[in-house]
Protein backbone atom coordinates (compact mmCIF):
# COMPACT_ATOMS: atom_id res chain seq x y z
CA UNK A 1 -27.04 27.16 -4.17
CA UNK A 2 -27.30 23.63 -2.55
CA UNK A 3 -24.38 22.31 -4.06
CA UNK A 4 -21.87 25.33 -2.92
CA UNK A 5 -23.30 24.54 0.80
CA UNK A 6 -22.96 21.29 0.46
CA UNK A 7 -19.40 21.21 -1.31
CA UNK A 8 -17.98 24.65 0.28
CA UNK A 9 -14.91 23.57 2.28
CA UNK A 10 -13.71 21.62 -0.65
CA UNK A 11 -14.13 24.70 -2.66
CA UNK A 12 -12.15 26.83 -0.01
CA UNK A 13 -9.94 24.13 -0.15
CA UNK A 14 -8.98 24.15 -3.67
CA UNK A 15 -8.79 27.53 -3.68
CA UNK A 16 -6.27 27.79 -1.06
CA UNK A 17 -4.22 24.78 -2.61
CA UNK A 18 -4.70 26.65 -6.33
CA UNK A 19 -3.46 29.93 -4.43
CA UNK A 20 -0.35 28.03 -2.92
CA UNK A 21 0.46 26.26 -6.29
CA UNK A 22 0.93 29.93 -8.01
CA UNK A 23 2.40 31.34 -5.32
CA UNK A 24 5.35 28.46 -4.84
CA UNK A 25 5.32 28.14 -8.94
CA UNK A 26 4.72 24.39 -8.72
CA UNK A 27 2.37 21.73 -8.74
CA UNK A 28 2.82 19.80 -5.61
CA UNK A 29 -0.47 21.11 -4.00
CA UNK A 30 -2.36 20.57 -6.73
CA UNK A 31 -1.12 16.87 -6.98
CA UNK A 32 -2.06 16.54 -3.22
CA UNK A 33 -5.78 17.65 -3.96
CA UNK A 34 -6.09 15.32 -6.85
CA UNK A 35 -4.68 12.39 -4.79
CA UNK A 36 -7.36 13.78 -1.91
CA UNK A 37 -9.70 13.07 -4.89
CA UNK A 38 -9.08 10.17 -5.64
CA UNK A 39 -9.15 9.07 -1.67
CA UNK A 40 -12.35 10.56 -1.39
CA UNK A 41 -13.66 8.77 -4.86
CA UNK A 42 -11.92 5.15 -3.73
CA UNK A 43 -14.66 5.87 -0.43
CA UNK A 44 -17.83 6.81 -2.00
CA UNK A 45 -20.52 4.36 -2.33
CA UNK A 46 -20.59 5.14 -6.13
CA UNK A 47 -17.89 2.32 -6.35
CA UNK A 48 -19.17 -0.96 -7.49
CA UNK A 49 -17.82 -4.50 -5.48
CA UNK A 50 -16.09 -5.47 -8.77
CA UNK A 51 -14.34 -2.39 -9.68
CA UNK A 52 -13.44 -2.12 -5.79
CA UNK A 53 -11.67 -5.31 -5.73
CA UNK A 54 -9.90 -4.42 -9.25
CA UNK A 55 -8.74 -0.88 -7.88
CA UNK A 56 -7.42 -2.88 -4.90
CA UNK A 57 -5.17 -5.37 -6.75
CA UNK A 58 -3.89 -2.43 -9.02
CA UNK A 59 -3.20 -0.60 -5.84
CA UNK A 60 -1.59 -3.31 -4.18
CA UNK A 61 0.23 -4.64 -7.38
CA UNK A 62 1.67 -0.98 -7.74
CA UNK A 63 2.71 -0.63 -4.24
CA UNK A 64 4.89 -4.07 -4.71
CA UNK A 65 6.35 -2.62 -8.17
CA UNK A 66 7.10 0.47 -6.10
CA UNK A 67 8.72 -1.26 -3.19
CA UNK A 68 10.63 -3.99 -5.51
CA UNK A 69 12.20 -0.23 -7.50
CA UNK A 70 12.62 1.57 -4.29
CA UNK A 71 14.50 -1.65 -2.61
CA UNK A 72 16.34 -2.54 -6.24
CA UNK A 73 17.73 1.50 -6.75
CA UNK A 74 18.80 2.00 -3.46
CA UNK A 75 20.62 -1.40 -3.39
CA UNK A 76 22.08 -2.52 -6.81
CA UNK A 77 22.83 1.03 -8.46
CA UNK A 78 25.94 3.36 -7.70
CA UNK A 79 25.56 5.59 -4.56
CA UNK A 80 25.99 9.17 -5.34
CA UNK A 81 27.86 11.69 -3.12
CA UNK A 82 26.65 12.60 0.35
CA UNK A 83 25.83 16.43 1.04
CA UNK A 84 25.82 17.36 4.66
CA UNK A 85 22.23 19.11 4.98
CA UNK A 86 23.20 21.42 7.75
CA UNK A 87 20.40 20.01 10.52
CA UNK A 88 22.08 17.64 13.50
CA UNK A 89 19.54 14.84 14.44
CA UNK A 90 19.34 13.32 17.55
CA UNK A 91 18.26 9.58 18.70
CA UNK A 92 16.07 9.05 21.26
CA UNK A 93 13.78 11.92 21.88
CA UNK A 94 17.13 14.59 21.74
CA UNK A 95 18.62 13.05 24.71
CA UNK A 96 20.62 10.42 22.54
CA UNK A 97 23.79 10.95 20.16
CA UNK A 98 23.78 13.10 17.86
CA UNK A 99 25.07 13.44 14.62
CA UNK A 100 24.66 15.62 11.17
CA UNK A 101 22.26 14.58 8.37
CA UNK A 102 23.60 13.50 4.93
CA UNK A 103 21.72 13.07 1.97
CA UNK A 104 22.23 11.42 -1.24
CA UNK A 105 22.41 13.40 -4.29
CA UNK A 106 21.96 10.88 -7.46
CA UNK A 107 21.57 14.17 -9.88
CA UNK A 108 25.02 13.30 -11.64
CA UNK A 109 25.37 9.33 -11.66
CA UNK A 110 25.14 7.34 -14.81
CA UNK A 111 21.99 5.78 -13.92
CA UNK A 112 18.23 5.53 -15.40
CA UNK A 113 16.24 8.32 -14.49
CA UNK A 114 13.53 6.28 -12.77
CA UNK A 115 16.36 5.10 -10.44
CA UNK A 116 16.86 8.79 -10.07
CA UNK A 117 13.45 9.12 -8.59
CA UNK A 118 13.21 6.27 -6.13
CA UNK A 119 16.81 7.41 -4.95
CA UNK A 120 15.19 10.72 -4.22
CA UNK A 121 12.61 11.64 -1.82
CA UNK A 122 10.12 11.29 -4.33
CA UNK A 123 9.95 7.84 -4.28
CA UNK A 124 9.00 7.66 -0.54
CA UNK A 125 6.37 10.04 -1.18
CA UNK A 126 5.33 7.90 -4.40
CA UNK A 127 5.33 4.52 -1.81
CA UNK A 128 3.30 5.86 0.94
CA UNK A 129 0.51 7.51 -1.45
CA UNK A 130 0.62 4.17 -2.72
CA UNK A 131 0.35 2.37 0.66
CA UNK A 132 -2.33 4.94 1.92
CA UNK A 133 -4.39 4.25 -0.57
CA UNK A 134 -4.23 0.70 -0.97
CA UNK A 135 -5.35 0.36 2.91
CA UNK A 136 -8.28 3.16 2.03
CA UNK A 137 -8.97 0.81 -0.81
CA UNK A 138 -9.29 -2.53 0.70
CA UNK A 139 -11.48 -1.14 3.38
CA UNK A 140 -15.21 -3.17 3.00
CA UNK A 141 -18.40 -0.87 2.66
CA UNK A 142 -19.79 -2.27 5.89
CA UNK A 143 -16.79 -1.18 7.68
CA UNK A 144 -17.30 2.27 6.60
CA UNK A 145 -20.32 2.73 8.36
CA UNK A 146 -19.37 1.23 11.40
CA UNK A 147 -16.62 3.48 11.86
């Protein structure tokens, strides 16, 4: 009984993101609680120094990889045709000019799929899961406390 009191809003919580995964027929929430997992395991205390500073330069090494792929697809590769996405978007708080938003869709070129990705929104989402958890990584056990 101790461990459902002491673990019950992550248990509401994966319920709710289990619920929404069946209910949208896809796995995105279910990728966000494992990557909250992970978070929550690169911040527990059952982490050794050594493996801490390992998981750091894998982190870190991954996030370069990612950024050298996202910088590399977006600049050297084929640009695919531009699809007005209906929303206007305006500079500087609304008050600026304004213009409609055009996105890229890469679906068709000749190009490797992981090119595909990083041309998509995906690979944003890959780099700053990456980034987030390289800072929540490098973070030192005394600062933990402190803060």
């Amino acid at each position: 009984m101790n461990f459902f009191k002491k673990h019950l809003g992550f248990i509401v919580l994966t319920i709710i993101l289990a619920s929404l995964d069946i209910y949208h027929k896809e796995f995105f929430f279910t990728i966000f609680l494992l990557y909250g997992l992970i978070i929550k395991f690169f911040l527990s205390d059952s982490l050794g120094e050594k493996l801490r500073k390992m998981l750091m330069i894998t982190v870190w090494t991954a996030f370069l990889i990612a950024t050298f792929l996202f910088y590399y697809s977006n600049h050297h590769f084929p640009r695919g045709p531009m699809f007005d996405t209906g929303d206007v978007v305006c500079q500087n708080d609304g008050r600026g000019p304004c213009a409609e938003e055009y996105i890229e869709d890469p679906r068709y070129l000749d190009i490797p799929e992981w090119a595909k990705f990083f041309k998509r929104s995906d690979g944003k989402v890959l780099w700053l899961g990456l980034l987030f958890a390289g800072i929540v990584v490098s973070k030192k056990k005394g600062e933990e406390e402190s803060n």
